[in-house]
Protein backbone atom coordinates (compact mmCIF):
# COMPACT_ATOMS: atom_id res chain seq x y z
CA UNK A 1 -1.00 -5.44 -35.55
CA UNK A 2 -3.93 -6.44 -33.59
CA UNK A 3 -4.58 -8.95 -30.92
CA UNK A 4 -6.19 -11.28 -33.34
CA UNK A 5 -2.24 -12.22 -34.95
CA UNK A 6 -1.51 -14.05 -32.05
CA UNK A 7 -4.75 -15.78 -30.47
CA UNK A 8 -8.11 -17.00 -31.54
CA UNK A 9 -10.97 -14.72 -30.35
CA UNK A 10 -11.90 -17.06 -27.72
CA UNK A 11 -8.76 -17.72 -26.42
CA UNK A 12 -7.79 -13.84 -26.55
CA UNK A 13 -10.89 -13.24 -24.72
CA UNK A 14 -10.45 -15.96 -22.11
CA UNK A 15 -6.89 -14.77 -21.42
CA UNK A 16 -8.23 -10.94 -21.14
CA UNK A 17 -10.68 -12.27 -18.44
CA UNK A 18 -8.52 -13.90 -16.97
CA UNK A 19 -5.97 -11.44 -16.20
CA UNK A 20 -8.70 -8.43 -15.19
CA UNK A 21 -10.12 -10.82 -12.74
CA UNK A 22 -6.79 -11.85 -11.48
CA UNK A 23 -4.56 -8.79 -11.03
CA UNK A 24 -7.87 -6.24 -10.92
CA UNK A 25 -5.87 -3.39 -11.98
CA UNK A 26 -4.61 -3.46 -15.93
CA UNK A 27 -1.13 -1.84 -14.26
CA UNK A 28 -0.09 -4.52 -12.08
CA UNK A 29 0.87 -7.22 -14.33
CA UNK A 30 4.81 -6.38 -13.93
CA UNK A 31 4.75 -6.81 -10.00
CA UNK A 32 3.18 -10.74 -10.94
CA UNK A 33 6.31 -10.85 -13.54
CA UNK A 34 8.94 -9.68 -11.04
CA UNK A 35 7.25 -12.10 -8.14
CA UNK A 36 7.86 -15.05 -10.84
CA UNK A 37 11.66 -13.91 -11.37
CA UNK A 38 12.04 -13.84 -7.58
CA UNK A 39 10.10 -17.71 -7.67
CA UNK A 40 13.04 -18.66 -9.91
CA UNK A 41 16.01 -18.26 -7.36
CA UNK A 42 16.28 -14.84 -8.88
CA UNK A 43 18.87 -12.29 -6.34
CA UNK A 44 18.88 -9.30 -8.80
CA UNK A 45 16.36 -8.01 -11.61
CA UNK A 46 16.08 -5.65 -14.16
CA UNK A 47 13.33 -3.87 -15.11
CA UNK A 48 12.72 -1.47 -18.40
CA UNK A 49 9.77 -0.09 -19.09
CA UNK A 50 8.66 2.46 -21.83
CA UNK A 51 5.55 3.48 -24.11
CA UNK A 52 6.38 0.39 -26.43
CA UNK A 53 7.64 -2.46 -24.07
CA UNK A 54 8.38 -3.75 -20.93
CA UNK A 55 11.71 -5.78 -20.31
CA UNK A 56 12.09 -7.72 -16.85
CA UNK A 57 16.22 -9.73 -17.21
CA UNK A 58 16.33 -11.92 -13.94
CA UNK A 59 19.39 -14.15 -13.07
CA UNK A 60 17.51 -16.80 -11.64
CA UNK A 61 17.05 -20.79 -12.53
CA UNK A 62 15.10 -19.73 -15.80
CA UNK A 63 11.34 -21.45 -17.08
CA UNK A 64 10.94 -24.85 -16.24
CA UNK A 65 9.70 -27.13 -19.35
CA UNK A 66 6.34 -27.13 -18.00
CA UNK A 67 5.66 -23.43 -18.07
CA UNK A 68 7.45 -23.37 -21.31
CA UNK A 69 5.35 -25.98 -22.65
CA UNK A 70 2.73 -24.18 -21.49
CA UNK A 71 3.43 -20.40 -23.03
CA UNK A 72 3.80 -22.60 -26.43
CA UNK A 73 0.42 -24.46 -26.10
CA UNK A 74 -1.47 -21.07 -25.98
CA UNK A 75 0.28 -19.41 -28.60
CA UNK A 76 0.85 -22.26 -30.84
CA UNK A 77 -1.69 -22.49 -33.90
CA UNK A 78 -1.36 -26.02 -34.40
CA UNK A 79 -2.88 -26.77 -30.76
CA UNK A 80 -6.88 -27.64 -30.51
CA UNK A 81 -8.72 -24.84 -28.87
CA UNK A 82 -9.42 -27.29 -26.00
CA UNK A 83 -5.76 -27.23 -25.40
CA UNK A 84 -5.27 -23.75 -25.59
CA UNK A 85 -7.94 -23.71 -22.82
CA UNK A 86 -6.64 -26.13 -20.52
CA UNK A 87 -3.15 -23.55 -20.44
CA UNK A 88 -5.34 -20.99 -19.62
CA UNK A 89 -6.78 -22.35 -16.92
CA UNK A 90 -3.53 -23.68 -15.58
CA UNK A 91 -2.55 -19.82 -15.12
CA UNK A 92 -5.21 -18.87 -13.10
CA UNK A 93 -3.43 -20.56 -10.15
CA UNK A 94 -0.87 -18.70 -8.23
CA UNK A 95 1.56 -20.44 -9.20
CA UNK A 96 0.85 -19.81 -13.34
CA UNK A 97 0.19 -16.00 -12.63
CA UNK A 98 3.64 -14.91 -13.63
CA UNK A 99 2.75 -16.60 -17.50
CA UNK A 100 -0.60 -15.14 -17.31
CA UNK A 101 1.00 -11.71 -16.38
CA UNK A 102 2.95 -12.28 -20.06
CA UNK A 103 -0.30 -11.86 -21.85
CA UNK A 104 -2.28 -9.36 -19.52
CA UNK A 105 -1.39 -6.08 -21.66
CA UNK A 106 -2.78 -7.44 -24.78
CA UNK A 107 0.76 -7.75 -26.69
CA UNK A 108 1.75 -7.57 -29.97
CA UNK A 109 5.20 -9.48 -30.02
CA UNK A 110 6.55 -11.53 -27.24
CA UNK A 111 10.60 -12.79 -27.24
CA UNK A 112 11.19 -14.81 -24.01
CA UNK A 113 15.01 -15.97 -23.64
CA UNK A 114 15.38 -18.68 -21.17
CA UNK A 115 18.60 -20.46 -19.55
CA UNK A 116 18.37 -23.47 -17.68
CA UNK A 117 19.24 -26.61 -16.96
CA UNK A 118 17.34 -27.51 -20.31
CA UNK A 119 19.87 -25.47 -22.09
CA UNK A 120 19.78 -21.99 -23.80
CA UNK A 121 15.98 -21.17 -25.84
CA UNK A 122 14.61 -18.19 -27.60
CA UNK A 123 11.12 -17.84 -28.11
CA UNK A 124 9.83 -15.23 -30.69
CA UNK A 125 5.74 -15.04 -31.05
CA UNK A 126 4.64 -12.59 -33.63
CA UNK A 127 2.45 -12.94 -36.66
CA UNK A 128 0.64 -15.95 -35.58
CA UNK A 129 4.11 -17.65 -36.24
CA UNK A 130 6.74 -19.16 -33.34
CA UNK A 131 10.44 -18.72 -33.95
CA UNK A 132 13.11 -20.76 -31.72
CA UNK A 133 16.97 -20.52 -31.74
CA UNK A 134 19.56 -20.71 -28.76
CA UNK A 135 19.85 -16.84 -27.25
CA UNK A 136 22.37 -15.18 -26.42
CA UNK A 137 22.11 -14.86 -22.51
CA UNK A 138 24.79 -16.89 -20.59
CA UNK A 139 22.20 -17.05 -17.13
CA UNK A 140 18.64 -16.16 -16.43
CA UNK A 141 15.33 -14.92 -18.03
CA UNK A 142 14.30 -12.47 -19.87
CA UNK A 143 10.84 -11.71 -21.06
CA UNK A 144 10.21 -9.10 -23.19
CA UNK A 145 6.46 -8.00 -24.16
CA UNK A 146 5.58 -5.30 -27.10
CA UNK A 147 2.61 -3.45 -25.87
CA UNK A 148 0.11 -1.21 -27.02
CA UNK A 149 0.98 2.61 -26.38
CA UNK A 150 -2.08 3.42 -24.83
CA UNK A 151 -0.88 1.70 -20.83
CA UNK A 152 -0.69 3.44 -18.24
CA UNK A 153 3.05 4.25 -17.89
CA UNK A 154 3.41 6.12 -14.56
CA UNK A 155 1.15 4.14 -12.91
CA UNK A 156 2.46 0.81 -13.56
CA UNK A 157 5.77 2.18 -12.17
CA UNK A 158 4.59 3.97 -9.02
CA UNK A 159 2.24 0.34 -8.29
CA UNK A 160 6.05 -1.44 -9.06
CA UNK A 161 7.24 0.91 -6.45
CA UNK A 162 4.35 -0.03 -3.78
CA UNK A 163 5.00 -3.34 -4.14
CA UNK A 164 8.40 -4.24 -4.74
CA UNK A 165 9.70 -2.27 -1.43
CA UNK A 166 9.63 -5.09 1.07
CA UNK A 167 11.88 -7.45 -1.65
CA UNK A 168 14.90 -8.96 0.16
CA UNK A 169 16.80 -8.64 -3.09
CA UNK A 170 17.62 -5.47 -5.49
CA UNK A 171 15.37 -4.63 -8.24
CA UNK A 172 16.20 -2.15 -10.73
CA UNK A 173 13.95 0.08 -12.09
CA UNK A 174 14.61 1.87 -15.72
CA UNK A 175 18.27 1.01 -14.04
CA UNK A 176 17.40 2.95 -10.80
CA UNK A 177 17.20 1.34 -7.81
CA UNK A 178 13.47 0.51 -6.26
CA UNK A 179 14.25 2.17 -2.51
CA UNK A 180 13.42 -0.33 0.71
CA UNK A 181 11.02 0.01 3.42
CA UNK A 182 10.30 -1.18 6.55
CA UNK A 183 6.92 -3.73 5.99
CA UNK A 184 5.54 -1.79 8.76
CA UNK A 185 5.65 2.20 8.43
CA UNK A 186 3.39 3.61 11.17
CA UNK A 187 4.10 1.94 14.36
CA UNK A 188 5.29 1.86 18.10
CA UNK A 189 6.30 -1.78 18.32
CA UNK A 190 7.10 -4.34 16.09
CA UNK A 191 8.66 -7.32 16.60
CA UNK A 192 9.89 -10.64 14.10
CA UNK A 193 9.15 -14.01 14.68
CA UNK A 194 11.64 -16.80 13.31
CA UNK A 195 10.25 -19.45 10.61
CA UNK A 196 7.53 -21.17 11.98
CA UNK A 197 7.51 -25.07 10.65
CA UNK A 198 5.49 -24.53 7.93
CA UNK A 199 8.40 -22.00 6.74
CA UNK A 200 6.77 -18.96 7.56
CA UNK A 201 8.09 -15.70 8.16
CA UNK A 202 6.02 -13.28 10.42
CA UNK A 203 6.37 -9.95 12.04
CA UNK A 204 3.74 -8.09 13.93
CA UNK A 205 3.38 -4.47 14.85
CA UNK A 206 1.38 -2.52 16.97
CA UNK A 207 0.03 0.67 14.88
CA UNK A 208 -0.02 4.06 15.94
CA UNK A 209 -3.81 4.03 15.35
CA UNK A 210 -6.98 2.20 14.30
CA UNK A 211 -8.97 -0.28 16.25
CA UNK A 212 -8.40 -3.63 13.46
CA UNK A 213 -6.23 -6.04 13.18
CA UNK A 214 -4.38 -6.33 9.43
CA UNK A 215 -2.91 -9.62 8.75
CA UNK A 216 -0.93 -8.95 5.31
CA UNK A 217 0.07 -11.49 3.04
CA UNK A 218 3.28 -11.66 1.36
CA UNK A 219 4.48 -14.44 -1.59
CA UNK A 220 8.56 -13.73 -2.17
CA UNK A 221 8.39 -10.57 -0.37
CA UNK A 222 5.43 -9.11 -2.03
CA UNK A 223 1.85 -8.31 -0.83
CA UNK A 224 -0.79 -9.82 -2.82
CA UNK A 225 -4.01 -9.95 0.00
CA UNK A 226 -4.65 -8.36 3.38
CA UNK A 227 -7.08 -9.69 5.95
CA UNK A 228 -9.02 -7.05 8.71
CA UNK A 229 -10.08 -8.56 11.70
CA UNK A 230 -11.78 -6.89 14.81
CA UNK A 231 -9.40 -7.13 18.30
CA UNK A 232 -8.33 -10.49 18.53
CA UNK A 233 -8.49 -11.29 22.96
CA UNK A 234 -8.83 -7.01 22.83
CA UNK A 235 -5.49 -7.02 21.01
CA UNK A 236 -4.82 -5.15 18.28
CA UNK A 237 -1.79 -5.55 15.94
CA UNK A 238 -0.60 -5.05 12.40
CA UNK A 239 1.19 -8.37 10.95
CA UNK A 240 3.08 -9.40 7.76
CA UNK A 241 2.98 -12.96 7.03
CA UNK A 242 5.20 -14.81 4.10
CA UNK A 243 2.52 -17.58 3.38
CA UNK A 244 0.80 -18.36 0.10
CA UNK A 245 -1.78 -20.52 1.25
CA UNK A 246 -4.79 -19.86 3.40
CA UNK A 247 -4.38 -18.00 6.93
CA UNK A 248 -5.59 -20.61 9.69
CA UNK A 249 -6.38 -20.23 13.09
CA UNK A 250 -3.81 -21.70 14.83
CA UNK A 251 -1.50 -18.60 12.93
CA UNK A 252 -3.91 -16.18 14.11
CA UNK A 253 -3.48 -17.73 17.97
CA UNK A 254 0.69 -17.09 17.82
CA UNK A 255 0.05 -14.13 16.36
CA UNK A 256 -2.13 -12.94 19.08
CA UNK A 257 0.68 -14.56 21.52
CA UNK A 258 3.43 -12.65 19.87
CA UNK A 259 1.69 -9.41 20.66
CA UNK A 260 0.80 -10.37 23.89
CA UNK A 261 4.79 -9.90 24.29
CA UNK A 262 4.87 -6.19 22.70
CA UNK A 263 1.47 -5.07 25.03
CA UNK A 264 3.71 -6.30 27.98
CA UNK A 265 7.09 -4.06 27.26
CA UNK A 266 4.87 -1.20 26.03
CA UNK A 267 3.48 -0.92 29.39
CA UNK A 268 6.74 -1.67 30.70
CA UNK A 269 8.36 1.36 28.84
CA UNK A 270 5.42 3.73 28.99
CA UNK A 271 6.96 6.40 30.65
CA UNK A 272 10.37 6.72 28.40
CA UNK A 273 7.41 7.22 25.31
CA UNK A 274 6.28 10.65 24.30
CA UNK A 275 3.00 11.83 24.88
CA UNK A 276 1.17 11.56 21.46
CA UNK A 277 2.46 7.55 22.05
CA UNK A 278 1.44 7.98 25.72
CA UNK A 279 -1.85 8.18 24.62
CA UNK A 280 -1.98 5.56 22.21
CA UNK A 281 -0.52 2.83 24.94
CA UNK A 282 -3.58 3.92 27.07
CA UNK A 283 -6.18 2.99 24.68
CA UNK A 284 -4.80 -0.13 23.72
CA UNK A 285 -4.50 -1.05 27.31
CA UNK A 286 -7.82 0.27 28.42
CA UNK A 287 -9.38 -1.60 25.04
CA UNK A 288 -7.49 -4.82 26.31
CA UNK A 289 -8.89 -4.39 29.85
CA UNK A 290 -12.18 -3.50 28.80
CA UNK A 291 -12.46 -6.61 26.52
CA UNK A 292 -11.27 -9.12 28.58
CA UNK A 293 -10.89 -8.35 32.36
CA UNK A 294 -7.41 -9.00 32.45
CA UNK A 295 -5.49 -7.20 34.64
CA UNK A 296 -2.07 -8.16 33.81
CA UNK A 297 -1.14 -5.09 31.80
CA UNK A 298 -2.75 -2.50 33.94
CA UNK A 299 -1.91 -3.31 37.29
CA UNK A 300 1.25 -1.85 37.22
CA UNK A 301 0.85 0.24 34.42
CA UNK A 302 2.00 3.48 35.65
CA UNK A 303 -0.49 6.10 33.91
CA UNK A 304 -1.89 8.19 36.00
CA UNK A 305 -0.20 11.36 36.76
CA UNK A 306 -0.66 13.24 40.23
CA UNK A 307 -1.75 17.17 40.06
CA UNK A 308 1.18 19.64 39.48
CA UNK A 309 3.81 16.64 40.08
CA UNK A 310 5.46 14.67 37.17
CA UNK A 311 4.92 11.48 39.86
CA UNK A 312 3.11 8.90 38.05
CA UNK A 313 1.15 6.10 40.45
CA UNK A 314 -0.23 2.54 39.15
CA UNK A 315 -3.45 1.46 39.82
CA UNK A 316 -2.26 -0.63 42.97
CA UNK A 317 -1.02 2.55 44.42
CA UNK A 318 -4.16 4.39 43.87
CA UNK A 319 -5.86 1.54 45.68
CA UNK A 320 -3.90 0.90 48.53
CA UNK A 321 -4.16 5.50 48.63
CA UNK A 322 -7.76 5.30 48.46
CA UNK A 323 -8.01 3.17 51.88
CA UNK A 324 -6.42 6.15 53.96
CA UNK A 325 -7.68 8.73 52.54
CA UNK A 326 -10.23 10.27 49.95
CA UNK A 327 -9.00 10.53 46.46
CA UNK A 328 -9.52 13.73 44.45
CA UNK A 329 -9.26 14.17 40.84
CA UNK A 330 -9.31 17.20 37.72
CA UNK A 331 -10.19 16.80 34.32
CA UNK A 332 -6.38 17.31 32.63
CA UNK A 333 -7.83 19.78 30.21
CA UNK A 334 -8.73 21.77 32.81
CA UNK A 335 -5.27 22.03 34.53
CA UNK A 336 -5.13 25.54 33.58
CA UNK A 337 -7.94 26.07 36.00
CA UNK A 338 -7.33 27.34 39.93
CA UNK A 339 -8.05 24.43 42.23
CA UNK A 340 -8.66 24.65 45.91
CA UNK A 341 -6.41 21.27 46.77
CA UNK A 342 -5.77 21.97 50.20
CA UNK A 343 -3.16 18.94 50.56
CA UNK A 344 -5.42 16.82 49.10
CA UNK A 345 -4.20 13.53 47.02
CA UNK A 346 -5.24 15.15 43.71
CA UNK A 347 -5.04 12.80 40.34
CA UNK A 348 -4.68 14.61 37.32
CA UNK A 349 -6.75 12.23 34.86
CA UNK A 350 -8.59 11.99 31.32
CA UNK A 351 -12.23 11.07 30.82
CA UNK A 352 -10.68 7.83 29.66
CA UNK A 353 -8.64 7.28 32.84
CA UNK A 354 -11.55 8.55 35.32
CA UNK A 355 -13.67 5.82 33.29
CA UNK A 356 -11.19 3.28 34.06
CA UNK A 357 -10.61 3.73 38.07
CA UNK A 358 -14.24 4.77 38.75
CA UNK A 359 -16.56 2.26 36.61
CA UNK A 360 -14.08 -0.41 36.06
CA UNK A 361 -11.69 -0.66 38.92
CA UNK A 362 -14.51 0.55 41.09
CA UNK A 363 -12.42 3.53 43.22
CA UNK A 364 -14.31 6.10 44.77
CA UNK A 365 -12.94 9.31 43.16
CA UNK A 366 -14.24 12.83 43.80
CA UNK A 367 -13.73 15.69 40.80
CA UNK A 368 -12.83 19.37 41.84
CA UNK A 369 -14.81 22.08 40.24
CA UNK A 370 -12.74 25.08 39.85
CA UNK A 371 -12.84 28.32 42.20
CA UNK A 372 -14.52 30.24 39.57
CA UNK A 373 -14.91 29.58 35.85
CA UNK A 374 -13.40 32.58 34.61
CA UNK A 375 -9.96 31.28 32.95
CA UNK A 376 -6.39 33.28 33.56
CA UNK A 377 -5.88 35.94 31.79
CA UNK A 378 -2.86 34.68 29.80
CA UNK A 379 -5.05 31.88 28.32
CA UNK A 380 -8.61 34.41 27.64
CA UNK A 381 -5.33 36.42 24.93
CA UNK A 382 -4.12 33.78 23.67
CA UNK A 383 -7.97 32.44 22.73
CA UNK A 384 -8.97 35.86 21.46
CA UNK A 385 -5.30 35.82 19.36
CA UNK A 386 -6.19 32.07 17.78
CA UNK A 387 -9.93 33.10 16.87
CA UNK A 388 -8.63 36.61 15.53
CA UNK A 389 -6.01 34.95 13.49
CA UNK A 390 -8.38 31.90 12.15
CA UNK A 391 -10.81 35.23 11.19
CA UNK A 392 -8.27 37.14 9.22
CA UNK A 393 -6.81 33.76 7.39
CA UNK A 394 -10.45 32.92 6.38
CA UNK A 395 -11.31 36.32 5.18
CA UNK A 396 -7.38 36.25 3.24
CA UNK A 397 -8.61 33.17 1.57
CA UNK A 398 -12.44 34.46 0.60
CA UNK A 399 -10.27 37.89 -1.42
CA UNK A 400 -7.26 35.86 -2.93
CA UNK A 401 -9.48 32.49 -4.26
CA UNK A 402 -12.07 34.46 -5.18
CA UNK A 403 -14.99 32.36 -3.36
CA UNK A 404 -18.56 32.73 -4.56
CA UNK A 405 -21.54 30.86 -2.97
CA UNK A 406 -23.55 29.65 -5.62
CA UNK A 407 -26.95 30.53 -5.98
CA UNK A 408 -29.60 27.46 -5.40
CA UNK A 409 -30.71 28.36 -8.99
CA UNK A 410 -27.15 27.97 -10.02
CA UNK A 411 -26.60 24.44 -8.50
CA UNK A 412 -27.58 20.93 -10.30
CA UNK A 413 -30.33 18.64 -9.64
CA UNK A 414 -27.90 16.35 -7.97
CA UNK A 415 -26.43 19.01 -6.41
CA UNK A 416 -29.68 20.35 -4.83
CA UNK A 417 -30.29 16.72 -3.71
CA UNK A 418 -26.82 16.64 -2.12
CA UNK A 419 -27.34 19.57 0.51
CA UNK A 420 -30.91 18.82 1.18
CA UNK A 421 -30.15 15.17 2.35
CA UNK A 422 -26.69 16.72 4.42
CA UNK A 423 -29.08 19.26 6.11
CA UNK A 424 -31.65 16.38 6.88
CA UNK A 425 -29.27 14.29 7.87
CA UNK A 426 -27.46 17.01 10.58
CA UNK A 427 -31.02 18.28 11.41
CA UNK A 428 -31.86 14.32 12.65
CA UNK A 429 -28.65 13.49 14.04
CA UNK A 430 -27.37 17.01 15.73
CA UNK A 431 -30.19 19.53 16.49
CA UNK A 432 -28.09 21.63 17.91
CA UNK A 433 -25.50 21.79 15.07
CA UNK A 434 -28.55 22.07 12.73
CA UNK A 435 -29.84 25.57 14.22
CA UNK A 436 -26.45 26.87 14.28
CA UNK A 437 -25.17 26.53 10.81
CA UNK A 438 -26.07 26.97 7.26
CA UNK A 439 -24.74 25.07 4.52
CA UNK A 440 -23.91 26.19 1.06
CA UNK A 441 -21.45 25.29 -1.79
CA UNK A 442 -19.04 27.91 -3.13
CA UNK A 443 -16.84 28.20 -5.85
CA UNK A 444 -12.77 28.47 -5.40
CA UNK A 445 -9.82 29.08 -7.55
CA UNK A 446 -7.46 27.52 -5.27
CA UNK A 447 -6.70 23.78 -5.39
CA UNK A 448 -4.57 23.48 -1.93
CA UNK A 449 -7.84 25.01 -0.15
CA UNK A 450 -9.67 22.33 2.50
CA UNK A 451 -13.12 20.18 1.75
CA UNK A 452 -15.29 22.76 3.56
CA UNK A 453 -14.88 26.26 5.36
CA UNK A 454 -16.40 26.69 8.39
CA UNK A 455 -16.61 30.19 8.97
CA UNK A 456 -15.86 32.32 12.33
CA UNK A 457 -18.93 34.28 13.36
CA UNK A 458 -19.81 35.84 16.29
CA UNK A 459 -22.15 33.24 18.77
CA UNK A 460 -25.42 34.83 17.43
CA UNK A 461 -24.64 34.76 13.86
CA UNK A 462 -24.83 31.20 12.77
CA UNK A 463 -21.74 29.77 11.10
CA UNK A 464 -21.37 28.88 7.57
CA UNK A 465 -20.39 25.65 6.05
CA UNK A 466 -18.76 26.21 2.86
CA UNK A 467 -18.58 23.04 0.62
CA UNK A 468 -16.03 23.28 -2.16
CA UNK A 469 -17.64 22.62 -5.55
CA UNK A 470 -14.89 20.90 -7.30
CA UNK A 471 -13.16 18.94 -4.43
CA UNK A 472 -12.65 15.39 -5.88
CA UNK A 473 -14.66 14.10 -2.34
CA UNK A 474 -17.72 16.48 -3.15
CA UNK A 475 -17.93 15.35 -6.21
CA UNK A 476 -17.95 11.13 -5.43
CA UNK A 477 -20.12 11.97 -2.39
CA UNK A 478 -22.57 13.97 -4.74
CA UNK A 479 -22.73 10.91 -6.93
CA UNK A 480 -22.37 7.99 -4.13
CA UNK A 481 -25.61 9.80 -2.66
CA UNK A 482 -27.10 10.67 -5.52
CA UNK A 483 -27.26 6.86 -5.59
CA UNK A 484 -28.06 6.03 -2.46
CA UNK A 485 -29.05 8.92 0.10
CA UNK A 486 -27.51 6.80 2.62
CA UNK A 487 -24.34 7.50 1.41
CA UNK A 488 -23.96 10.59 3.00
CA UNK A 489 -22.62 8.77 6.15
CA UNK A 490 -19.40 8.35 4.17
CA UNK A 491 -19.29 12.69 3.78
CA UNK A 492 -19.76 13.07 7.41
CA UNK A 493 -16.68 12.38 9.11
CA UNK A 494 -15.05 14.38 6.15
CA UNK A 495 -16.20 17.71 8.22
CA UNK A 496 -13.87 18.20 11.48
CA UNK A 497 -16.38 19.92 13.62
């Protein structure tokens, strides 16, 4: 049965429009129908979906008459076409989306049974013909849609997935239950602000990395827009905000306030972190400072570690140490190095935190070289072991995948254009890169294996880059450049030098 049983051509098409410009993918029409359940008062759902159908049962307050009104308008034949396009139009507002979701995978039958305080109605649309009777359901909604077999099944579950996890209510799916998770998944501080008076709920996080601020939006516990914003006073937070209208300025400002609040006990608590969150509290303290001046986190932000001790000193100590006496300092990657420190006050810092107390803070700090620059002879093995072993893995890989470089008379136009404009570009940005390496593009049988292969050469040979033919990211970059030799900015950061 095709499309044409139920709508007019024009109405069909305005309804298709409609719905790609609304939900973007073709897959995520059931989050928009779950989001309307949850809209009704709804505190469980149940969701079926299969090749033919897709069931959502809800045991909420049911349709009001307007929205059924309107669902009958569009699919009745007796109504003027003008009608019919005044309905439309009326779902393209966030609060119609869940009807409009009804109609977004082009369906062939649709039986909606509805309980509320109207009474008990069901709804059968199917050869341009609309069938009521009382259903059978003692509470609730359920809307089921007959779809073409051609949808994308798994993906319209896994996007269900995505979206539903943050719900404050269980939702079934194919009667399994969708899992919960935290709103916030990669962070070192988060904290939850009570309603606001216009009813919001917010929580804000501080994220383990990144240098934006993501303001989320959530409508009944469901993301449906994001917002990235560069530091906000040189803060720079994750938040989730249940709020359908607009964000406004004023939200922004408590935001920023709230994680004003998290900065404050993460600088507290620095020490009782690990070191890979060590770090991380660093730069988002030395970004704040550097933004703004304000020296309210990193006065007494203990951070700076003395030489072979594991006594930490704040910046006011350093100052007040720096009056007596001269203050010395080593690079902490180069701990490993022998020092003459002589009783000296010796910092152990990073670039980052010798930045910070000499430019910034404006304290006279002297570096150590080391006695001599040969290194221990523990750490010259274990260098020779990790290039030895990264030389044997490589060479492993090059027998068991079976890796060919191609031949320039082998490659594609496109191709071709692709490694002449990533040679240009590393012969304009990095000379020295440029007359050290040689770029080809190989052939592999192994999926698992990386983007590129640099290979381990001795210093005089020059090192290879091996580009894998059929990586998914070769390929886009090949075309996004082949478009626009610009593009190849995008491939760049791909290779880990």
């Amino acid at each position: 049965m095709s499309n044409n049983d139920l709508f007019s051509i024009d109405v069909n098409s305005h309804l298709e429009k409609a719905a790609k410009h609304t939900f973007g993918s073709s897959s995520h029409y059931p989050v928009e129908l779950v989001r309307a359940a949850l809209k009704r008062k709804a505190n469980k759902i149940n969701i079926h979906i299969n090749h033919n159908q897709i069931c959502i049962q809800d045991n909420g307050s049911g349709l009001d008459i307007a929205s059924l009104e309107t669902l009958i308008t569009i699919l009745d034949p007796s109504k003027q076409a003008l009608q019919k396009e005044e309905a439309v139009e009326k779902m393209q507002t966030r609060n119609g989306f869940g009807l409009l979701a009804i109609f977004a995978s082009s369906p062939k039958k649709i039986l909606i049974e509805n309980v509320s305080s109207y009474g008990k109605t069901e709804i059968l649309f199917m050869n341009n013909l609309i069938k009521k009777k009382p259903c059978s359901l003692n509470t609730g909604t359920r809307i089921t849609i007959f779809t073409r077999r051609n949808r994308n099944l798994s993906k319209e579950k896994q996007i269900l997935k995505i979206y539903c996890k943050s719900a404050q209510i269980d939702i079934l799916l194919n009667n399994c239950l969708i899992s919960k998770k935290p709103i916030f998944s990669h962070h070192i501080a988060a904290i939850k602000i009570e309603p606001s008076k216009n009813n919001t709920r917010e929580h804000v996080a501080i994220p383990e990395s990144g240098n934006l601020c993501i303001i989320r939006l959530f409508d009944m516990g469901i993301p449906y827009s994001y917002i990235s914003l560069p530091p906000q006073n040189g803060f720079i937070f994750n938040a989730a905000i249940e709020y359908s209208g607009e964000i406004t300025e004023n939200q922004i400002r408590s935001l920023t306030e709230h994680t004003y609040s998290l900065y404050k006990w993460l600088a507290d608590n620095y020490l009782s972190f690990p070191l890979n969150t060590k770090e991380r509290i660093e730069e988002l303290i030395f970004t704040h400072y550097r933004s703004t001046g304000d020296t309210s986190f990193i006065k007494d932000f203990s951070a700076f570690k003395k030489f072979k001790s594991e006594k930490t000193l704040t910046i006011s100590q350093i100052i007040n140490e720096s009056k007596s006496h001269t203050i010395y300092a080593i690079l902490k990657n180069k701990e490993y190095l022998i020092y003459n420190t002589d009783k000296r006050f010796v910092l152990s810092l990073t670039q980052d935190q010798g930045d910070i107390l000499m430019n910034l803070m404006h304290i006279p700090i002297t570096f150590l070289s080391p006695l001599f620059q040969r290194k221990k002879l523990f750490y010259k093995f274990y260098s020779f072991s990790k290039k030895s072993l990264k030389q044997v893995i490589f060479n492993l890989f090059i027998i068991i995948s079976n890796k060919k470089i191609i031949k320039p008379e082998h490659l594609s136009y496109s191709e071709k254009f692709f490694l002449n404009t990533l040679n240009k570009y590393i012969s304009q940005n990095n000379e020295a890169l440029f007359y050290n390496i040689t770029i080809n593009m190989i052939e592999s049988r192994l999926p698992f294996l990386s983007l590129y292969q640099k290979k381990c050469c001795k210093k005089s040979v020059k090192q290879k880059l091996l580009i894998k033919r059929n990586n998914p990211y070769v390929k886009k970059a090949i075309y996004a450049v082949g478009k626009d030799p610009k593009n190849i900015e995008i491939f760049i950061p791909l290779i880990n030098r």
